[in-house]
Protein backbone atom coordinates (compact mmCIF):
# COMPACT_ATOMS: atom_id res chain seq x y z
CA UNK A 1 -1.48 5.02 30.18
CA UNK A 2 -2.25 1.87 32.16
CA UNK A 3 -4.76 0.65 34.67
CA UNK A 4 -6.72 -1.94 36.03
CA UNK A 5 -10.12 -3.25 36.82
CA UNK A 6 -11.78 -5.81 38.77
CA UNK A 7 -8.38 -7.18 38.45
CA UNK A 8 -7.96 -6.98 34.82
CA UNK A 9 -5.27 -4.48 33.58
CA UNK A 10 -5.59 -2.86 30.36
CA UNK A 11 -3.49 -0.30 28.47
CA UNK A 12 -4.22 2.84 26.68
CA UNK A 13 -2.36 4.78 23.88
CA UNK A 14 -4.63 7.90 22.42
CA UNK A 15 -2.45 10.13 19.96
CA UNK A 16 -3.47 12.66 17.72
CA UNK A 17 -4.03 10.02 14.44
CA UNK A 18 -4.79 6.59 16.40
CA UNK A 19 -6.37 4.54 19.36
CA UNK A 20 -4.46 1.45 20.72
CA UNK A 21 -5.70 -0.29 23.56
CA UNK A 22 -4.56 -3.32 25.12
CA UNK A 23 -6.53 -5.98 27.33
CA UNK A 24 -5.47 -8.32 30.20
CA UNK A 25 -2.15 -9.07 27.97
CA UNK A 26 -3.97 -11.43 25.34
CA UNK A 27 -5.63 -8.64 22.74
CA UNK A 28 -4.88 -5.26 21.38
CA UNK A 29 -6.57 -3.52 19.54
CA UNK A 30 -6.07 0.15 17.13
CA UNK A 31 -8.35 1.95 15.64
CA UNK A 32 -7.90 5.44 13.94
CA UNK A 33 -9.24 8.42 15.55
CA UNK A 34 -13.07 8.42 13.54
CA UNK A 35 -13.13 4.78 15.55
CA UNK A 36 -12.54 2.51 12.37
CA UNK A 37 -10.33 -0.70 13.59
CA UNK A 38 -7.55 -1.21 11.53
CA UNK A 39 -5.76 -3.72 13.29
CA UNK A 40 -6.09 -6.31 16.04
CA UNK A 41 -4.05 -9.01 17.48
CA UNK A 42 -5.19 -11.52 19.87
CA UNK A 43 -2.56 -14.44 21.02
CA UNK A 44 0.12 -13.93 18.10
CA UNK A 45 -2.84 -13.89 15.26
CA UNK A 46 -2.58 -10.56 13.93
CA UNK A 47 -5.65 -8.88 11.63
CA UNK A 48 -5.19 -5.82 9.36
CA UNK A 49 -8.66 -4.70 8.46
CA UNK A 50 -8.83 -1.66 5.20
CA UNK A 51 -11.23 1.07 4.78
CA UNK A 52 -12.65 -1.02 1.65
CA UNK A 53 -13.91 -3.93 4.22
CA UNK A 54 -11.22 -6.16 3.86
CA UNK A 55 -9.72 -8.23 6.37
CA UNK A 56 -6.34 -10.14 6.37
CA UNK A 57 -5.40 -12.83 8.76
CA UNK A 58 -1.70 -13.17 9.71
CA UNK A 59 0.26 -16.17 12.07
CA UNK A 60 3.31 -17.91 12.41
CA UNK A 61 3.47 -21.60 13.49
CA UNK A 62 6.07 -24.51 13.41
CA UNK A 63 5.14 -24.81 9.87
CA UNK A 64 6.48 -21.30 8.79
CA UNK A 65 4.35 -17.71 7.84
CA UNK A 66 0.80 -17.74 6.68
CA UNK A 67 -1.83 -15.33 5.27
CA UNK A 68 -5.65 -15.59 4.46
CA UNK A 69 -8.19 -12.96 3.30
CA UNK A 70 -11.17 -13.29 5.73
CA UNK A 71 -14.63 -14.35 4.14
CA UNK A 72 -17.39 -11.97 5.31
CA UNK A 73 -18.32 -13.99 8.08
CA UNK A 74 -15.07 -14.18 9.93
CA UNK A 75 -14.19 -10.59 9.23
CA UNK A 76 -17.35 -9.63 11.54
CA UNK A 77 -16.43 -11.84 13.67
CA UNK A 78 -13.18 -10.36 13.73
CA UNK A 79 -14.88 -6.47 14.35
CA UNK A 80 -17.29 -7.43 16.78
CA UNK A 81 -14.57 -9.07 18.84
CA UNK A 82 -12.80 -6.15 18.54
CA UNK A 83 -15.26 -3.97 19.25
CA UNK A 84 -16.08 -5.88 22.39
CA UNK A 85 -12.45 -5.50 23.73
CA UNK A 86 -13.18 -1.44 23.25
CA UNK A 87 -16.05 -1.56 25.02
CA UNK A 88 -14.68 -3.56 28.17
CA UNK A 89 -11.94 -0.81 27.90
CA UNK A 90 -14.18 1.64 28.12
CA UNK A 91 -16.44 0.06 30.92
CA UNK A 92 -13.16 -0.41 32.94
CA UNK A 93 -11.64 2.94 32.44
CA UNK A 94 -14.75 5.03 33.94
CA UNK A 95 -15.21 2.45 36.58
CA UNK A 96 -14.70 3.92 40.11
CA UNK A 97 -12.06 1.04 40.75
CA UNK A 98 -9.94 2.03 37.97
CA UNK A 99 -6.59 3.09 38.88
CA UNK A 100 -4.32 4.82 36.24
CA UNK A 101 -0.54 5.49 35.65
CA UNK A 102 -0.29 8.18 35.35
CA UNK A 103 -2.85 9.99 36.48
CA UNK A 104 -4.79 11.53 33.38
CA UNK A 105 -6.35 15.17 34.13
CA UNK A 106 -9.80 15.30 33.86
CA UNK A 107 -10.16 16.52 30.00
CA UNK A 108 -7.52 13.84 28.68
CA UNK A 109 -9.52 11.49 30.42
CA UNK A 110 -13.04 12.83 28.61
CA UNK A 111 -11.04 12.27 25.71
CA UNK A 112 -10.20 8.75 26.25
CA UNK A 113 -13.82 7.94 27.12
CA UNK A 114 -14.60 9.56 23.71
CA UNK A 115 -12.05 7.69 21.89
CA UNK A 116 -12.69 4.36 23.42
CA UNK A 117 -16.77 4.38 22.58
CA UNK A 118 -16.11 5.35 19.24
CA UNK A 119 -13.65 2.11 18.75
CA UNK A 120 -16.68 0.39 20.60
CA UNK A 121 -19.08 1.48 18.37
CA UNK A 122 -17.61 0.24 15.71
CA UNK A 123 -19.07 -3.35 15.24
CA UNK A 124 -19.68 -5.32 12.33
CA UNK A 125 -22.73 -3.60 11.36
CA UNK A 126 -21.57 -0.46 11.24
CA UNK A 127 -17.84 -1.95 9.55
CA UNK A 128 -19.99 -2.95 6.51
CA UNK A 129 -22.30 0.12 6.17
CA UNK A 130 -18.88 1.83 6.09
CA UNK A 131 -17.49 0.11 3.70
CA UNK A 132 -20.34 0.73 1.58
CA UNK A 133 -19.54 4.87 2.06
CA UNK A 134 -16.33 3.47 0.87
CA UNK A 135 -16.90 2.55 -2.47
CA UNK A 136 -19.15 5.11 -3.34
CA UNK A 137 -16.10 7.22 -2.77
CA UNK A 138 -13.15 4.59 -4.19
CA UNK A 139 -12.90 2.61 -7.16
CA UNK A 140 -11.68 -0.55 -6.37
CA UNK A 141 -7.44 0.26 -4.91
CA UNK A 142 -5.27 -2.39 -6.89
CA UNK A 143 -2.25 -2.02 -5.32
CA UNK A 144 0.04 0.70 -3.67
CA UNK A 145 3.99 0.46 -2.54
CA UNK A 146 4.46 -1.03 0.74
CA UNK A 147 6.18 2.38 1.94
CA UNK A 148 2.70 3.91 1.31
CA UNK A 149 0.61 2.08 2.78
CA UNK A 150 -0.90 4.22 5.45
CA UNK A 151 -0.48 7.06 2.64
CA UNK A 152 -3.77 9.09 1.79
CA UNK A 153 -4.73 7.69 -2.00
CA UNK A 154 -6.61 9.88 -4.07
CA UNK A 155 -7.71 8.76 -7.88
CA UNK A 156 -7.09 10.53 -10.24
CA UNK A 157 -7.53 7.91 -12.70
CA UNK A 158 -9.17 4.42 -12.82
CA UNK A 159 -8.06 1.21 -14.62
CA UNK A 160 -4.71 0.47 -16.16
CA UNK A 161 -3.61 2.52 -19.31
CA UNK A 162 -2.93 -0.78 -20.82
CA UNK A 163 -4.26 -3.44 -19.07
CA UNK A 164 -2.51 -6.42 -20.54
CA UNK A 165 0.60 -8.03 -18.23
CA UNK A 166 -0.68 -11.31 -18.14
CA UNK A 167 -0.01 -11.93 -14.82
CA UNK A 168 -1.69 -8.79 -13.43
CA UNK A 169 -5.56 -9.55 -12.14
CA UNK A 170 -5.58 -5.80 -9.94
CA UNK A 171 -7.56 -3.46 -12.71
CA UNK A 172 -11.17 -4.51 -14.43
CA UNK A 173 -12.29 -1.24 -15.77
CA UNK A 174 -11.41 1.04 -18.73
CA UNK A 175 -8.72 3.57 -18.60
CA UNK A 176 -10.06 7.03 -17.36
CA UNK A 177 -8.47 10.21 -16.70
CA UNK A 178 -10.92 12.65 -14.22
CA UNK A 179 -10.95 16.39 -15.38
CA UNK A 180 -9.89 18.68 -12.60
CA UNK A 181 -13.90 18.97 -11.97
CA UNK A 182 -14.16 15.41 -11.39
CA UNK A 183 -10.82 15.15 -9.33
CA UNK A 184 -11.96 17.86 -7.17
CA UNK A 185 -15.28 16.16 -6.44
CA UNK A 186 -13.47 13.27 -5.79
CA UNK A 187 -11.00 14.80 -2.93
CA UNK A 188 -13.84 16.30 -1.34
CA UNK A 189 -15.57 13.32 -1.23
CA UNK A 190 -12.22 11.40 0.41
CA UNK A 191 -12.18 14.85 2.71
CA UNK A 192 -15.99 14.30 3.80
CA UNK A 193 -16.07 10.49 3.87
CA UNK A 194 -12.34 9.79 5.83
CA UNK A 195 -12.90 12.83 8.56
CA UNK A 196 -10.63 12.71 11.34
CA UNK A 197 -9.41 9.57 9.74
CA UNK A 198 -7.10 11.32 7.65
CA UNK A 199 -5.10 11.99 10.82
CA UNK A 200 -3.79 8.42 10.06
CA UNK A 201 -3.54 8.99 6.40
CA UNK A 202 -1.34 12.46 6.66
CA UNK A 203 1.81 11.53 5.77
CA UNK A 204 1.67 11.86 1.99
CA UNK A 205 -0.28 11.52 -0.69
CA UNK A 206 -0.34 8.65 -3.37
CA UNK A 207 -2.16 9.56 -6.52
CA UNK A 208 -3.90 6.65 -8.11
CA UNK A 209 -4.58 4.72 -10.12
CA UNK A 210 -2.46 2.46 -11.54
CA UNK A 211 -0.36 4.44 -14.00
CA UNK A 212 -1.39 7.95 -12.95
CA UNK A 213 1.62 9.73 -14.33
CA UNK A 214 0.61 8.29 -17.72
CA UNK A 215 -1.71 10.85 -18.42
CA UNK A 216 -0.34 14.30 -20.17
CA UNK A 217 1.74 16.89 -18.61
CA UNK A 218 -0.79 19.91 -19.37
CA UNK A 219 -3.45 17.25 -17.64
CA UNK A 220 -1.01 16.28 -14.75
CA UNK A 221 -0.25 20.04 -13.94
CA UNK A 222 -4.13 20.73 -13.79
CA UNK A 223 -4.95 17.53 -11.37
CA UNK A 224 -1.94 18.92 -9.10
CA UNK A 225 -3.06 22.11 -8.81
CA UNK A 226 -6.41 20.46 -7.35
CA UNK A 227 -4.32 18.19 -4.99
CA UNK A 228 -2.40 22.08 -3.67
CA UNK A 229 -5.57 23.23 -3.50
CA UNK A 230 -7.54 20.65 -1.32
CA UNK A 231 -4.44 18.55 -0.06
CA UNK A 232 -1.50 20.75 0.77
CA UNK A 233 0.41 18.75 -1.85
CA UNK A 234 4.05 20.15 -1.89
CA UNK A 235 3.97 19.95 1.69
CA UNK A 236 2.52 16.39 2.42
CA UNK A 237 4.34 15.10 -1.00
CA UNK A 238 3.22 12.96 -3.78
CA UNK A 239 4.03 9.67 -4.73
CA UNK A 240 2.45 7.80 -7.90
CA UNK A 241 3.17 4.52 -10.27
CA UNK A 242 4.87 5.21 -13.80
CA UNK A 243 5.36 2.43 -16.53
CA UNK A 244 9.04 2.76 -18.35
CA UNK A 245 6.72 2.69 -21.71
CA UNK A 246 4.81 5.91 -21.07
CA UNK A 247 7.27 7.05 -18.58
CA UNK A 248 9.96 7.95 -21.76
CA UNK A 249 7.35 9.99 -23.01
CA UNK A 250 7.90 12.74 -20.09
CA UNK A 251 11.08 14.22 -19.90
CA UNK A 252 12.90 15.23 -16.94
CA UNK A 253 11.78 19.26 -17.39
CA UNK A 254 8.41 17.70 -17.11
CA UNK A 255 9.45 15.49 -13.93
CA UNK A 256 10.73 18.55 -12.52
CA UNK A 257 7.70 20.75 -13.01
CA UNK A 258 6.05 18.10 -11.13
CA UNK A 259 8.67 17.96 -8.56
CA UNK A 260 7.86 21.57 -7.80
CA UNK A 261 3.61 20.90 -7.42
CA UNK A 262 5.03 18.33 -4.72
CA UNK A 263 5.92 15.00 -6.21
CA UNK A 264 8.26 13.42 -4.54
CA UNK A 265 8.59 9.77 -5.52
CA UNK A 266 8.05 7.83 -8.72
CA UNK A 267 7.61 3.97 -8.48
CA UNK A 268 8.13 2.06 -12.22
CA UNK A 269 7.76 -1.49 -12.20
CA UNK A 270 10.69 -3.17 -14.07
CA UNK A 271 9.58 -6.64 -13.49
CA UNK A 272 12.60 -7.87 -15.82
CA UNK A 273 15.05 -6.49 -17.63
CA UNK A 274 15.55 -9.20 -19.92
CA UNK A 275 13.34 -8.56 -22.96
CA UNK A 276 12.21 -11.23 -24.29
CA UNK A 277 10.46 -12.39 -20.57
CA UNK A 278 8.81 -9.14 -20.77
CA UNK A 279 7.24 -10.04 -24.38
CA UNK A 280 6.22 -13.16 -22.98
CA UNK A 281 4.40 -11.51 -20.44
CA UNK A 282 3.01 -8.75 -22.78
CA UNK A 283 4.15 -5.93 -20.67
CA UNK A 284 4.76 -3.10 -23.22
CA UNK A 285 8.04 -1.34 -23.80
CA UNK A 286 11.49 -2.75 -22.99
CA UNK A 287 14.00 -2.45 -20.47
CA UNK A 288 15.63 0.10 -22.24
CA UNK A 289 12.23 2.12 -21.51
CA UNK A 290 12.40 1.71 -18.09
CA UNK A 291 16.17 2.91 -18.02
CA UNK A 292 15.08 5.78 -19.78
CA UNK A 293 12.34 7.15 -17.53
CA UNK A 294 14.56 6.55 -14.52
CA UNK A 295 17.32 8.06 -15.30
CA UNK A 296 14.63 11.15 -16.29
CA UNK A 297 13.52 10.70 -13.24
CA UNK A 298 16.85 11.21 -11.27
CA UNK A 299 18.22 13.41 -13.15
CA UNK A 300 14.73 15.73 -12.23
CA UNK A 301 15.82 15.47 -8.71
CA UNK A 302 13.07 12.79 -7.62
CA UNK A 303 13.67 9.53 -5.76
CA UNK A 304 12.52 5.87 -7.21
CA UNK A 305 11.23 3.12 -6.56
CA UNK A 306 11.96 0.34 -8.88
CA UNK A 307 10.17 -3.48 -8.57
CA UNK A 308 11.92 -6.33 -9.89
CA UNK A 309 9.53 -9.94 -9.84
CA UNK A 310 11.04 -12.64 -8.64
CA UNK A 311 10.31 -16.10 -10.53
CA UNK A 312 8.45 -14.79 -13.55
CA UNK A 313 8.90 -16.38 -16.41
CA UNK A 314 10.11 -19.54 -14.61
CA UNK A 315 12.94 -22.43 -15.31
CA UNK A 316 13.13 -21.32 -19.30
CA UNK A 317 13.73 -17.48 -18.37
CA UNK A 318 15.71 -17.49 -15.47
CA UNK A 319 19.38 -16.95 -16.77
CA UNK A 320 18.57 -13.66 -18.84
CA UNK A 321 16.15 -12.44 -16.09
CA UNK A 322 19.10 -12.12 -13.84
CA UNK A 323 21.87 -10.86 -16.07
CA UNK A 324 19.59 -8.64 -17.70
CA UNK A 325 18.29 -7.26 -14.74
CA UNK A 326 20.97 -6.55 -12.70
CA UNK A 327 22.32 -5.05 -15.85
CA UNK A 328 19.24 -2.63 -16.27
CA UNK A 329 19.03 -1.79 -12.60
CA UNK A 330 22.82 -1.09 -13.03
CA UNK A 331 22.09 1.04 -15.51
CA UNK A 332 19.62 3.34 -13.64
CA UNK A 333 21.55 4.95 -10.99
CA UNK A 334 19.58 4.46 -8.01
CA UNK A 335 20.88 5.40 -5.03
CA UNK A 336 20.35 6.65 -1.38
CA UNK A 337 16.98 7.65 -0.74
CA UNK A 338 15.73 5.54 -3.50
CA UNK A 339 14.00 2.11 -2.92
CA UNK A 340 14.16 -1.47 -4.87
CA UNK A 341 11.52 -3.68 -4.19
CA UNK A 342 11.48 -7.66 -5.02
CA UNK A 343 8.08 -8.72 -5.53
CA UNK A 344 7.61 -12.53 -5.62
CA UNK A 345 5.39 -13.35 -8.80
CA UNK A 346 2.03 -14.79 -7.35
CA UNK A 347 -0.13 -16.91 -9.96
CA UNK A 348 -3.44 -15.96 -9.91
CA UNK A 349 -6.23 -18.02 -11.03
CA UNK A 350 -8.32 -16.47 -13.88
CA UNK A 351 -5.35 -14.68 -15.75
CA UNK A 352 -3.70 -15.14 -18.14
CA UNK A 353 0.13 -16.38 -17.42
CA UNK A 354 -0.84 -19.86 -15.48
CA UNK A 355 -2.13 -20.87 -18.43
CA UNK A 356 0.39 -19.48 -20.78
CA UNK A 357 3.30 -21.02 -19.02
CA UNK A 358 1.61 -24.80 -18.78
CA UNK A 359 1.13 -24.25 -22.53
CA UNK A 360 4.86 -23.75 -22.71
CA UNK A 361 5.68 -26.23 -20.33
CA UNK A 362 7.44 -23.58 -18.55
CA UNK A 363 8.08 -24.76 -15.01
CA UNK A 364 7.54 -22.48 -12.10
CA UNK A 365 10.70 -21.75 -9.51
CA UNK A 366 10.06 -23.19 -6.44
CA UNK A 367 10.57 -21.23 -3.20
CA UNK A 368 14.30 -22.07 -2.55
CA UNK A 369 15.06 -21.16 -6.33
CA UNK A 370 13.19 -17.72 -5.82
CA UNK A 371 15.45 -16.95 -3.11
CA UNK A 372 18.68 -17.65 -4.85
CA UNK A 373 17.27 -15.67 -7.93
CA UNK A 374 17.25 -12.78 -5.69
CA UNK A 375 20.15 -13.71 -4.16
CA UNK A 376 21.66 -13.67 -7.59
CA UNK A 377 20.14 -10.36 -8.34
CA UNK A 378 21.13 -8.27 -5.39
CA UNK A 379 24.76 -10.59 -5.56
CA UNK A 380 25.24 -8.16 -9.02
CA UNK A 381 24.24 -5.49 -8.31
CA UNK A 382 26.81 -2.16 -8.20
CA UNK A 383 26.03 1.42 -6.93
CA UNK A 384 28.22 4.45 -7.42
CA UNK A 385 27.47 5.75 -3.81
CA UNK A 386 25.42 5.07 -0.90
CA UNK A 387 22.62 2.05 -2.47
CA UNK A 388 19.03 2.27 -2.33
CA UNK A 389 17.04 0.60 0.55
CA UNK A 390 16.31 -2.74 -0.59
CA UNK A 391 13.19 -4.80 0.60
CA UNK A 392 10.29 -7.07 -0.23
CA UNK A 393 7.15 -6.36 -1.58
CA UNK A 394 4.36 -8.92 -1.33
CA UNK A 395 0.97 -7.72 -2.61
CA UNK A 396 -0.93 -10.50 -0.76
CA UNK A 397 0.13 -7.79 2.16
CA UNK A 398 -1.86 -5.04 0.44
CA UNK A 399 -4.73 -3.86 2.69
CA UNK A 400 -6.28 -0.57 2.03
């Protein structure tokens, strides 16, 4: 719907999950349908603000793409000028002078009222007091695949079953598996706390943490029965992280059984399928792992997503990270309705690999040399039938 007032024309999109509304051509704004803003763009500087409070910051200038987590201050900024841009909405669309097209009957146009006050409610204040609800609900989300992003995530575990890549920073608690009491307290707590937000979120379900499908198959069968119970699992689907070292351990009678409580999707991060760059890194197992729980995957029926990093390991490891790669995603069988995802390694200060690597003298790729290392990759790569979808995953991107 559009309209205008006192000269100014706005815009209107209310659907079942969302709110978008657009003002005098310079700002729009979306919230979901509980009134929490989840993005806003204002003169080609987009903001993509997460249940947990966080707020990133995305333009493009002559100088190329850039990104920048919001401090506290400018994220409320960021809110309350959103919120403000609801709130003239809302003023304008139950002004006398407003003119619509189309015309809305008189209930859809309640509604939109509704809608709009709720996005205008939403100011800073009321931003961090949610985010506080938040985290008495969440652990801390590391990291999900970029094709789930707007997926419901549920935790089922917390922390990393091993917790020692060296150039992972995204877990910073002990490894915990919730019995199906605590899981169940847990999804009602997401149920009570999210509310109509989960319009948004309805697509599937990811089940967190970071290596969920770690935990036993007699323990996995109980926390899916939970998710059926509370979520509607085998109909929204399932989608969860596996590591190729634990991942061998299931076979692929147990992927299946979990196929049929509603997993749909397994994601293993390869990173390299040239072993000695995954020593150096002190990711456990070997490529051969990963191969293995892939192929167990497949064969189960389920579809994959595989991650390959880009630039670990440097100048020293760069020949066998791309012959041995391409040879172990060769060896996988992916195929349509699978995904492969090339994740740029991003040094971050406090762990461990920085350091590691200046100790070695090992010198980082620079930009140009990370794009013909995937160049190189995807140049080798063979698939029997239609190939997986390819893309990029960044997880400076990751906003939940």
């Amino acid at each position: 719907m559009h309209g205008a007032a006192n000269g100014i024309p706005f815009s209107v999109s209310l659907r079942h999950e969302s709110l978008t509304v657009g003002l005098g051509g310079r700002t729009v704004a979306a919230c979901d349908r509980a009134g929490r803003l989840y993005s806003f763009w204002r003169d080609g500087h987009t903001y993509r603000r997460g249940l947990s409070g966080r707020v990133l910051h995305k333009w493009h200038d002559e100088a190329g793409r850039h990104r920048e987590a919001l401090d506290e201050a400018a994220a409320d900024a960021v809110v309350d000028e959103a919120a403000a841009v609801f709130d003239h909405v809302h003023d304008a669309v139950k002004s006398s002078a407003c003119r619509w097209t189309p015309e809305p009957e008189h209930m859809r146009r309640i509604e939109v009222w509704a809608a709009i006050l709720m996005g205008a409610r939403f100011t800073a204040a009321a931003a961090r007091a949610d985010a506080v609800r938040f985290a008495r609900v969440y652990a801390p989300i590391g990291i999900v695949p970029p094709d789930q992003y707007l997926a419901l995530v549920v935790q089922a575990t917390r922390g990393c079953s091993f917790s020692s890549c060296t150039f992972c920073d995204l877990y910073h608690e002990p490894f915990h598996v919730k019995s199906a009491f605590e899981f169940d307290e847990h999804l009602e707590a997401v149920r009570t706390y999210l509310g109509t937000s989960m319009r948004l979120r309805r697509r599937s379900i990811f089940l967190g943490a970071a290596n969920a499908l770690a935990v036993p198959i007699g323990r996995l069968y109980n926390l899916f029965d939970v998710l059926e119970r509370r979520l509607d699992a085998k109909r929204r689907g399932v989608f969860a992280f596996v590591d190729g070292f634990t991942g061998r351990l299931k076979t692929a009678g147990d992927y299946r059984a979990l196929a049929a409580r509603g997993l749909r999707r397994v994601y293993v991060g390869l990173e390299s399928g040239h072993d000695p760059l995954l020593a150096f890194v002190e990711k456990p197992g070997s490529s051969g792992d990963a191969i293995e729980t892939v192929r167990a995957i497949k064969t189960a029926g389920l579809q994959v997503g595989v991650i390959v990093m880009v630039g670990l390991g440097g100048e020293r490891f760069g020949e066998g990270h791309v012959a041995d790669t391409i040879a172990a995603v060769n060896a996988m069988g992916l195929g349509a309705g699978d995904l492969l995802y090339f994740s740029d390694l991003v040094e971050i200060p406090g762990t461990t690999y920085p350091q590691l690597a200046a100790a070695e003298a090992i010198r980082p790729l620079t930009p140009a040399e990370r794009r013909a290392q995937r160049e190189a990759i995807r140049a080798g790569l063979r698939f029997a039938g239609a190939p997986p979808k390819i893309a990029t995953y960044d997880i400076r991107e990751f906003v939940y």
